[in-house]
PDB file of N, CA and C in Angstrom:
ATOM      1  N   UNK A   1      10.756-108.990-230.516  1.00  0.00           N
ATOM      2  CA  UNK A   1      10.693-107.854-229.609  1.00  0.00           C
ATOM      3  C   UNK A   1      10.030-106.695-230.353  1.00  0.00           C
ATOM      4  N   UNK A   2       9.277-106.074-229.649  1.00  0.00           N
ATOM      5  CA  UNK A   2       8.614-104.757-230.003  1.00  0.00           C
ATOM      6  C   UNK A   2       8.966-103.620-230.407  1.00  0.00           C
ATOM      7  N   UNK A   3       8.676-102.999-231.523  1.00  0.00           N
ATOM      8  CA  UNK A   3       9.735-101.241-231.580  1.00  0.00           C
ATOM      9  C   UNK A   3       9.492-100.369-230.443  1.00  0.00           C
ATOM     10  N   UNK A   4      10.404 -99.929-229.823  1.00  0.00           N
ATOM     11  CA  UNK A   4       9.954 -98.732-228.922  1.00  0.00           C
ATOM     12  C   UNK A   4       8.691 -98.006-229.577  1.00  0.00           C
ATOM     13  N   UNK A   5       7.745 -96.855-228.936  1.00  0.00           N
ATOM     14  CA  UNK A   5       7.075 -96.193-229.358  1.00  0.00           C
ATOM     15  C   UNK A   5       7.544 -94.734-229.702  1.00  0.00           C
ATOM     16  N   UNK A   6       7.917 -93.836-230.553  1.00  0.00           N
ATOM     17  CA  UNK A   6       8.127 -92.852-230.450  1.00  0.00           C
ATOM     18  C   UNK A   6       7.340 -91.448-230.245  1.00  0.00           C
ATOM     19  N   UNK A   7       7.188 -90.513-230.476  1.00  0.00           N
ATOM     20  CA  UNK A   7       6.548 -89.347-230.115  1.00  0.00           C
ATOM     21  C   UNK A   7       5.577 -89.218-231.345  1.00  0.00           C
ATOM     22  N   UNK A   8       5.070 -88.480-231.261  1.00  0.00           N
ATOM     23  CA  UNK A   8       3.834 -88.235-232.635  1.00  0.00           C
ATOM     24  C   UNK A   8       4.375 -86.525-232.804  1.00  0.00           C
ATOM     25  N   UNK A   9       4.870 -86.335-231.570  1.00  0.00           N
ATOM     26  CA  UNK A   9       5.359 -84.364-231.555  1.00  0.00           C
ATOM     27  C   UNK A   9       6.484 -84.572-232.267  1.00  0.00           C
ATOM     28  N   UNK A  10       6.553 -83.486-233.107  1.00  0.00           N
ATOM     29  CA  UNK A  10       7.585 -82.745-233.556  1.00  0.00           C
ATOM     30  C   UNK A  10       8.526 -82.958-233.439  1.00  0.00           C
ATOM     31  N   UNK A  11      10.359 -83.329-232.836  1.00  0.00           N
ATOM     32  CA  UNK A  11      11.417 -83.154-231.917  1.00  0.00           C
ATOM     33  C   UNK A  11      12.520 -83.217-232.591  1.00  0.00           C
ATOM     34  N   UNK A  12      13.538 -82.737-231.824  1.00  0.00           N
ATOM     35  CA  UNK A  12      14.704 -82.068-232.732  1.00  0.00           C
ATOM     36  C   UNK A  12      15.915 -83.689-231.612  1.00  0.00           C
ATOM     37  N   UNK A  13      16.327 -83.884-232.850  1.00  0.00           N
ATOM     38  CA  UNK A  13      17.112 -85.284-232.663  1.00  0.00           C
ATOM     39  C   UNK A  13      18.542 -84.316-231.765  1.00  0.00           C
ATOM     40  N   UNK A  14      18.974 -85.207-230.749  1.00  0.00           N
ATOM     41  CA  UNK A  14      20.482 -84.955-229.927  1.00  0.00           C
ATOM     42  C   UNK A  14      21.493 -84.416-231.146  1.00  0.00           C
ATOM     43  N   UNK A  15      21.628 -85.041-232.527  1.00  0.00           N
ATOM     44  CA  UNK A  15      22.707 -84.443-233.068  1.00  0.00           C
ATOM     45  C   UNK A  15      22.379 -82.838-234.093  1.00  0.00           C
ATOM     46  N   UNK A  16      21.601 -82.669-233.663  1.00  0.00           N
ATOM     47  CA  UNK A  16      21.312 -81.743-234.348  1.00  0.00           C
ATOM     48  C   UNK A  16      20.860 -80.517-233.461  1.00  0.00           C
ATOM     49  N   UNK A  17      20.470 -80.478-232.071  1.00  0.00           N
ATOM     50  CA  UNK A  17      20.438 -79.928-231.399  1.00  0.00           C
ATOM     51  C   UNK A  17      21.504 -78.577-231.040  1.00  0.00           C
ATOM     52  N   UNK A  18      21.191 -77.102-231.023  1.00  0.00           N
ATOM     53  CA  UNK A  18      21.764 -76.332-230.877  1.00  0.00           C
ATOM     54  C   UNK A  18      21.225 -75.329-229.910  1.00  0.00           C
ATOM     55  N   UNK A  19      22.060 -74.458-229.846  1.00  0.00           N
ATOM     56  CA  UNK A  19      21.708 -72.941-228.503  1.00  0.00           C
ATOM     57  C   UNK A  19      21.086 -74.343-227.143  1.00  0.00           C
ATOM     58  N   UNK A  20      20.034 -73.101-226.972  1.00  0.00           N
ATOM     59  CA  UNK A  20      19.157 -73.393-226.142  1.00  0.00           C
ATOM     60  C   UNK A  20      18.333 -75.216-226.057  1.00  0.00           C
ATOM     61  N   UNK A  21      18.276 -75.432-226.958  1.00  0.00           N
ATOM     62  CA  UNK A  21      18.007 -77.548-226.710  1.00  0.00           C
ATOM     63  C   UNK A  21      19.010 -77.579-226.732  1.00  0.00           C
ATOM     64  N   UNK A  22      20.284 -77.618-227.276  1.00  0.00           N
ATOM     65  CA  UNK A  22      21.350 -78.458-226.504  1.00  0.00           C
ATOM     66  C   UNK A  22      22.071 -78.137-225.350  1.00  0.00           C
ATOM     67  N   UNK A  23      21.461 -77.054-224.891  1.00  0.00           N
ATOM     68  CA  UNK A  23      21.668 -76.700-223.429  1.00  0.00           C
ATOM     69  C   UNK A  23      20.880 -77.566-222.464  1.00  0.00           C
ATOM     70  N   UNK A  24      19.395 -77.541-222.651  1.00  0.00           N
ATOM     71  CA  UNK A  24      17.911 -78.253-222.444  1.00  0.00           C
ATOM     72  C   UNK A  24      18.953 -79.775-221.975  1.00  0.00           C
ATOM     73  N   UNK A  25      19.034 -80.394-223.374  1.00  0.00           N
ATOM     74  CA  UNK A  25      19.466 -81.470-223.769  1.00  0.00           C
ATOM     75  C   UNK A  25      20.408 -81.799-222.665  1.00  0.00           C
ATOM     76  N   UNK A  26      21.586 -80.902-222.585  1.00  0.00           N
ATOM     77  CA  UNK A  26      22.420 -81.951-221.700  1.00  0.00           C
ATOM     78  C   UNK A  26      22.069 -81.816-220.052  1.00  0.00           C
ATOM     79  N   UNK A  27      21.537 -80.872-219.612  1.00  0.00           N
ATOM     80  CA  UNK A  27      20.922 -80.437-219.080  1.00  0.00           C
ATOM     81  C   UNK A  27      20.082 -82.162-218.553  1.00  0.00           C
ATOM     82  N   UNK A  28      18.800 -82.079-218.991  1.00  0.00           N
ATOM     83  CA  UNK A  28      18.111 -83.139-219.045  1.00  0.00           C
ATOM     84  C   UNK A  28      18.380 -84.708-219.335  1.00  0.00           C
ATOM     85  N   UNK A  29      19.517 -84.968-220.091  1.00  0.00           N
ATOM     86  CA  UNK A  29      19.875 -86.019-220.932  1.00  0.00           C
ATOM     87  C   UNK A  29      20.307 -86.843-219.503  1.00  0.00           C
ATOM     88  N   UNK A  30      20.623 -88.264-220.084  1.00  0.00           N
ATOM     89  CA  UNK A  30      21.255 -89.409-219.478  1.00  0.00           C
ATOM     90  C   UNK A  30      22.962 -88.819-219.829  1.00  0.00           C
ATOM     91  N   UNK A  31      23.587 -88.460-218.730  1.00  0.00           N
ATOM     92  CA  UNK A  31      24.671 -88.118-218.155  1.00  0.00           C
ATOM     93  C   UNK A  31      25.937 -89.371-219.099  1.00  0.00           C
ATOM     94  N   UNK A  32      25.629 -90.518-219.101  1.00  0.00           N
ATOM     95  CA  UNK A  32      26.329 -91.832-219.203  1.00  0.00           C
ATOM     96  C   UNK A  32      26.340 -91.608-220.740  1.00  0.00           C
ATOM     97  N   UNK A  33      24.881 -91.836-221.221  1.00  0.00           N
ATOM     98  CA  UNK A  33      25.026 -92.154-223.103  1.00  0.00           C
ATOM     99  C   UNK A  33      24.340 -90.629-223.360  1.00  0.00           C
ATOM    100  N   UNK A  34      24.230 -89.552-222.997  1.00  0.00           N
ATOM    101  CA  UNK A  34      23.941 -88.586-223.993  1.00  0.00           C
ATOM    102  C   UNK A  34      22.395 -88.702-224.772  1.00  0.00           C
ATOM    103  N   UNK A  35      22.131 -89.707-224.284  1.00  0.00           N
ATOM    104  CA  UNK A  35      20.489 -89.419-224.753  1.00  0.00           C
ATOM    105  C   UNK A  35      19.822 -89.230-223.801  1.00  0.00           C
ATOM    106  N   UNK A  36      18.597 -88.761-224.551  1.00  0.00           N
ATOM    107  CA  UNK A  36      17.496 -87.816-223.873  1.00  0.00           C
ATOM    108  C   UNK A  36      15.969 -88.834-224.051  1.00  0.00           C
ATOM    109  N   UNK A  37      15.243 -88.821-223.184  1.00  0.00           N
ATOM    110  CA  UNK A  37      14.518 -89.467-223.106  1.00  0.00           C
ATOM    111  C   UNK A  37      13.168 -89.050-223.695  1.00  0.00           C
ATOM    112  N   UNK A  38      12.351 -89.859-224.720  1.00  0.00           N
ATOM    113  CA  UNK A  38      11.457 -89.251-225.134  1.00  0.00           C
ATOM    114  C   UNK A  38      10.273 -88.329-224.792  1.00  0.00           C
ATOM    115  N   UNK A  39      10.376 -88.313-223.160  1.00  0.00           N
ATOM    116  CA  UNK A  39       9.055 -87.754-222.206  1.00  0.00           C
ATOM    117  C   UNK A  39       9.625 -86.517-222.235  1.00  0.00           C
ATOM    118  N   UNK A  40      11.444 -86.323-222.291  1.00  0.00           N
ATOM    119  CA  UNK A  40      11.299 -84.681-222.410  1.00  0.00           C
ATOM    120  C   UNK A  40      11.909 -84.340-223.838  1.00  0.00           C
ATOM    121  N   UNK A  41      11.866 -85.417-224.829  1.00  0.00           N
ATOM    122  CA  UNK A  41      12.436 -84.748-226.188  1.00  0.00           C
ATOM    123  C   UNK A  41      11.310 -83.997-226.557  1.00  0.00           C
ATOM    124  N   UNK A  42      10.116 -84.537-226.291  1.00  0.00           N
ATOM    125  CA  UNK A  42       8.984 -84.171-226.737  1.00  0.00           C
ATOM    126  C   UNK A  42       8.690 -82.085-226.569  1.00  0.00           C
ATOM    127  N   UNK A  43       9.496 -82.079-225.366  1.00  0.00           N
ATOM    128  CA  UNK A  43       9.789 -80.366-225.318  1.00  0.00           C
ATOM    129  C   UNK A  43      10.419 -79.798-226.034  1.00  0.00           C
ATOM    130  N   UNK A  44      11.222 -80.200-227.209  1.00  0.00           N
ATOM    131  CA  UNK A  44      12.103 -79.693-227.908  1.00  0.00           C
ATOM    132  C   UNK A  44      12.118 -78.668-228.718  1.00  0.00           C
ATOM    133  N   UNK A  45      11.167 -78.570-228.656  1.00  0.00           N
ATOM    134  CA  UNK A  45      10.660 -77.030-229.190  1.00  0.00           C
ATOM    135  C   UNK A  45      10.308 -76.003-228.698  1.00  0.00           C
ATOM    136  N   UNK A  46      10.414 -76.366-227.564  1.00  0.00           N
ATOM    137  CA  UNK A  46      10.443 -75.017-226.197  1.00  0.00           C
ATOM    138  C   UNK A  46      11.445 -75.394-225.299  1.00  0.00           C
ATOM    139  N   UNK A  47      12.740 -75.658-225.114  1.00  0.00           N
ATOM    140  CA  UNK A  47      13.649 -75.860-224.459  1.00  0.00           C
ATOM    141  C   UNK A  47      13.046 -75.590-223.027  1.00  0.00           C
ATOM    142  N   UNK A  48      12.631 -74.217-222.648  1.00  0.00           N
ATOM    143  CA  UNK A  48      12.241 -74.012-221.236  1.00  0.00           C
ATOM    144  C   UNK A  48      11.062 -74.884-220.138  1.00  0.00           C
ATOM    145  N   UNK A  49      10.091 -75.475-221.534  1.00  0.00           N
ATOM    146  CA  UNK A  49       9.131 -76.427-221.164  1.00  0.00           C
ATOM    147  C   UNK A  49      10.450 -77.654-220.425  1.00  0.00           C
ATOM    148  N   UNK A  50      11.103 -77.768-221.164  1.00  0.00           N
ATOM    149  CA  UNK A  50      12.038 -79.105-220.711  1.00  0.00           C
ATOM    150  C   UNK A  50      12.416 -79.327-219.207  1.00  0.00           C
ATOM    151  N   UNK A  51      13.090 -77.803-219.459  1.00  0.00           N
ATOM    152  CA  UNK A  51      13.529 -77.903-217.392  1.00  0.00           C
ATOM    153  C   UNK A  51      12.651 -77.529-216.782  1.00  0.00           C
ATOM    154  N   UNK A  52      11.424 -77.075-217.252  1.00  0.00           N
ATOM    155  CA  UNK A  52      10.347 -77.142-216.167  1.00  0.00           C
ATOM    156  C   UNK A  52       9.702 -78.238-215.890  1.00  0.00           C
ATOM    157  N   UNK A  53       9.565 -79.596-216.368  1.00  0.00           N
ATOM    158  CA  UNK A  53       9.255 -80.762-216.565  1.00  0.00           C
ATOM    159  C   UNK A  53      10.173 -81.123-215.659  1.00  0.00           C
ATOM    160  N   UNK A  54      11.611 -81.269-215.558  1.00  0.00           N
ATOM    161  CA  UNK A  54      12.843 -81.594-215.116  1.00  0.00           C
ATOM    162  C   UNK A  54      12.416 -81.469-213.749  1.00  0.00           C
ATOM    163  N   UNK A  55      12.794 -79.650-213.703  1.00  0.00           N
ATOM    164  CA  UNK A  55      12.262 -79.447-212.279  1.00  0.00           C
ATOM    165  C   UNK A  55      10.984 -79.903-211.633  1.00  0.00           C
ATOM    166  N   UNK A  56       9.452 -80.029-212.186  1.00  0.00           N
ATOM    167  CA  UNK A  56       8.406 -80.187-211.666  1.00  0.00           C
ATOM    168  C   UNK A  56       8.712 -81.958-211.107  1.00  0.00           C
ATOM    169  N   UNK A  57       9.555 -82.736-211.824  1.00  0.00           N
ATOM    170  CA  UNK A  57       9.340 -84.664-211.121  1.00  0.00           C
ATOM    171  C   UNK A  57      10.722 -84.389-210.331  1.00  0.00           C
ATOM    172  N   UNK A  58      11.725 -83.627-210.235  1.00  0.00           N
ATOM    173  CA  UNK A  58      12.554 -83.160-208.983  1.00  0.00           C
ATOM    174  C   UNK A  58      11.465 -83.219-208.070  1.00  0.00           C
ATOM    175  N   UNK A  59      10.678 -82.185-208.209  1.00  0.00           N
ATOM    176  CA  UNK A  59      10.057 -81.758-206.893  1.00  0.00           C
ATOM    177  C   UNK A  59       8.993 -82.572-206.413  1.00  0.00           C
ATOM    178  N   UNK A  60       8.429 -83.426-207.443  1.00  0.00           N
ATOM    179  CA  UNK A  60       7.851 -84.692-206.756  1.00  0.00           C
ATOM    180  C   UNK A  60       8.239 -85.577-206.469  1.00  0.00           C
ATOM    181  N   UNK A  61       9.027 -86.220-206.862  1.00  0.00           N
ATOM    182  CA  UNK A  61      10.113 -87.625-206.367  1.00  0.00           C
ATOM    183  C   UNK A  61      11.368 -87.163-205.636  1.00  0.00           C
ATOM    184  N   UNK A  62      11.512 -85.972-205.019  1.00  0.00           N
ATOM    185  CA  UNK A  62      13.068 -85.630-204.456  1.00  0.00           C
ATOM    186  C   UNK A  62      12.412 -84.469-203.290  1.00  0.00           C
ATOM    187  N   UNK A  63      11.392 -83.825-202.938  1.00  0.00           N
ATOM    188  CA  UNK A  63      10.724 -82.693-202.796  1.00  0.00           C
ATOM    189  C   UNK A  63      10.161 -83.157-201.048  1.00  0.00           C
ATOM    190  N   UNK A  64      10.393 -82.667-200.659  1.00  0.00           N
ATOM    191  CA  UNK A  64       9.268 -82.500-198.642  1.00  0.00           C
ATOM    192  C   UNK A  64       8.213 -83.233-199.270  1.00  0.00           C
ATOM    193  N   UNK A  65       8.093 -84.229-198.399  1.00  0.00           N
ATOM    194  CA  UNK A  65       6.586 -85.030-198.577  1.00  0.00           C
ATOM    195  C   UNK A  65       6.519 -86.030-197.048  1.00  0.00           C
ATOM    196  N   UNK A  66       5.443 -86.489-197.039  1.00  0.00           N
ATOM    197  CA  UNK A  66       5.141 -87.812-196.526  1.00  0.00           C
ATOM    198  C   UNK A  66       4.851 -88.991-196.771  1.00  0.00           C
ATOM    199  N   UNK A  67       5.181 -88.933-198.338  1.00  0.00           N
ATOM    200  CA  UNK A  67       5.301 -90.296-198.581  1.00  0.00           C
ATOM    201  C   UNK A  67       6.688 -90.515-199.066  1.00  0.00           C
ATOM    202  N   UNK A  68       7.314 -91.535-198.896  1.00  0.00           N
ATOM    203  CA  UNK A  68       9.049 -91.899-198.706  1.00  0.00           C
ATOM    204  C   UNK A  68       9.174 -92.419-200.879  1.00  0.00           C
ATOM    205  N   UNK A  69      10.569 -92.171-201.150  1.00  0.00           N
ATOM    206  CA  UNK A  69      10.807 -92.110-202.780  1.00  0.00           C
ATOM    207  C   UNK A  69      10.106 -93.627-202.814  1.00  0.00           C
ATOM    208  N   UNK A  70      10.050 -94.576-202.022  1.00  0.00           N
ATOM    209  CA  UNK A  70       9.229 -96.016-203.041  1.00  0.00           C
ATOM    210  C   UNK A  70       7.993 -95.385-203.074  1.00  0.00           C
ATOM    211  N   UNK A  71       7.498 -94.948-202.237  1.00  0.00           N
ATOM    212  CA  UNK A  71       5.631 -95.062-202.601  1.00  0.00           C
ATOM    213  C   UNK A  71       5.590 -94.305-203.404  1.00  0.00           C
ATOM    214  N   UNK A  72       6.426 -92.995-203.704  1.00  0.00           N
ATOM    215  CA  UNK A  72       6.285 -92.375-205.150  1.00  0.00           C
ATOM    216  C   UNK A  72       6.524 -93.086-206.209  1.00  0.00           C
ATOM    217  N   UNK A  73       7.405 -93.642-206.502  1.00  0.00           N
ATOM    218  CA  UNK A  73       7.598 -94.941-207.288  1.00  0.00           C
ATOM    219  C   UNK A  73       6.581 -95.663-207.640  1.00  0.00           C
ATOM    220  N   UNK A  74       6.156 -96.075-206.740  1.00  0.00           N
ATOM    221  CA  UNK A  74       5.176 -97.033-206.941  1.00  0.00           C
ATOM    222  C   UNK A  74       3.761 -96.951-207.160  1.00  0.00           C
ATOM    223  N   UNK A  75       3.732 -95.472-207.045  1.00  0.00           N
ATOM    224  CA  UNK A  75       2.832 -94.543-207.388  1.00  0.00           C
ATOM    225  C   UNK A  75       2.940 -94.083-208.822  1.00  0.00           C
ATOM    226  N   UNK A  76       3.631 -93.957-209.425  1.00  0.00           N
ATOM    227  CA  UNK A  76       4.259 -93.506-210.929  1.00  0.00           C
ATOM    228  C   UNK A  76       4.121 -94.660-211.093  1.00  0.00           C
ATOM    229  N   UNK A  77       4.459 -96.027-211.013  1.00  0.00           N
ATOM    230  CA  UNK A  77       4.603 -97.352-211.563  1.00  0.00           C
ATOM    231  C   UNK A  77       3.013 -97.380-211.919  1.00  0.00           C
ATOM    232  N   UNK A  78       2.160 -97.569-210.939  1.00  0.00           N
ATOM    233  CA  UNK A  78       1.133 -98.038-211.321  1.00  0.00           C
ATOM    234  C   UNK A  78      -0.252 -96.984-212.232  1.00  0.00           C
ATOM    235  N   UNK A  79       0.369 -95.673-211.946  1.00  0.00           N
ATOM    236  CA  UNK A  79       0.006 -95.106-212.757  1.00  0.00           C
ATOM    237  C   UNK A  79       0.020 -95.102-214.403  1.00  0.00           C
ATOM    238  N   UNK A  80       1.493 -95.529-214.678  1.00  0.00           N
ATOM    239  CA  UNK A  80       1.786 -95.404-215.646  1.00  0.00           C
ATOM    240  C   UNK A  80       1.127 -96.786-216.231  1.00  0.00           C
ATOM    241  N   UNK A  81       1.175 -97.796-215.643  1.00  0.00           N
ATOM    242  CA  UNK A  81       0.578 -99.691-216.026  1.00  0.00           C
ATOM    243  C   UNK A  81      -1.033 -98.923-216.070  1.00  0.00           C
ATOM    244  N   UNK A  82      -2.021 -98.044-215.960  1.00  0.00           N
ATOM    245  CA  UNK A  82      -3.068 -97.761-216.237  1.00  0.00           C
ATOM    246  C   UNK A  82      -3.167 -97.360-217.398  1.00  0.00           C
ATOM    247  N   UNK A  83      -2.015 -96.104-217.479  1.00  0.00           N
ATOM    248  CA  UNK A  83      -2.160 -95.378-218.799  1.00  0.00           C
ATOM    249  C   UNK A  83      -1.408 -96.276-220.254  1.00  0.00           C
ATOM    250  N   UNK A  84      -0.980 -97.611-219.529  1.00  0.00           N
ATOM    251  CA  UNK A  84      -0.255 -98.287-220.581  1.00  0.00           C
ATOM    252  C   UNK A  84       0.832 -97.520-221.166  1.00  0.00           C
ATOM    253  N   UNK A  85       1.398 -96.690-219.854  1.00  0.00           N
ATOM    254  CA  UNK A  85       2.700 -95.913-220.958  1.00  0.00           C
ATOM    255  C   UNK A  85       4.362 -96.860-220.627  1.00  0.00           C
ATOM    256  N   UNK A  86       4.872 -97.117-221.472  1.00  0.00           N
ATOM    257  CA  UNK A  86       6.355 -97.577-221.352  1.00  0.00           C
ATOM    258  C   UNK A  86       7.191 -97.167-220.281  1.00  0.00           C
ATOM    259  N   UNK A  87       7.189 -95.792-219.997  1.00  0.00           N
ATOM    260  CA  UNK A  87       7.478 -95.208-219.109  1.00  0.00           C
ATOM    261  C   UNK A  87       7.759 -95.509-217.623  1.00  0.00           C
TER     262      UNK A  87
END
């Protein structure tokens, strides 16, 4: 099996996280295990970048539209199989 890929940015690890990222952090994090996913650890150095990220795929996958949450899905799916991201 393959190593995950990690970030090439900068990022401040969950246990070390204080103030404002570990606000970010739980904020953003997986509710269940407390981790944070690398697409927004990568903000960790601007905490506010984080929940604006947060908020901006709220408002595309949860947000008034005409296309229903699969075709967004499936729209992100195949986007992401272009860009070859894990994601």
């Amino acid at each position: 099996m393959s190593e995950q890929p990690t970030a090439w940015i900068e990022t401040i690890d969950e246990a070390d996280a204080t103030g404002d990222v570990a606000a970010a952090y739980e904020k953003c994090g997986d509710r269940r295990s407390g981790n944070v996913d690398h697409i927004m650890k990568v903000h960790s150095l601007h905490p506010q970048s984080m929940l604006d990220h947060q908020q901006l795929y709220k408002t595309l996958m949860y947000g008034k539209s005409l296309l229903t949450r699969p075709q967004r899905e499936m729209i992100a799916v195949v986007v992401s199989a272009i860009n070859r991201c894990v994601y």
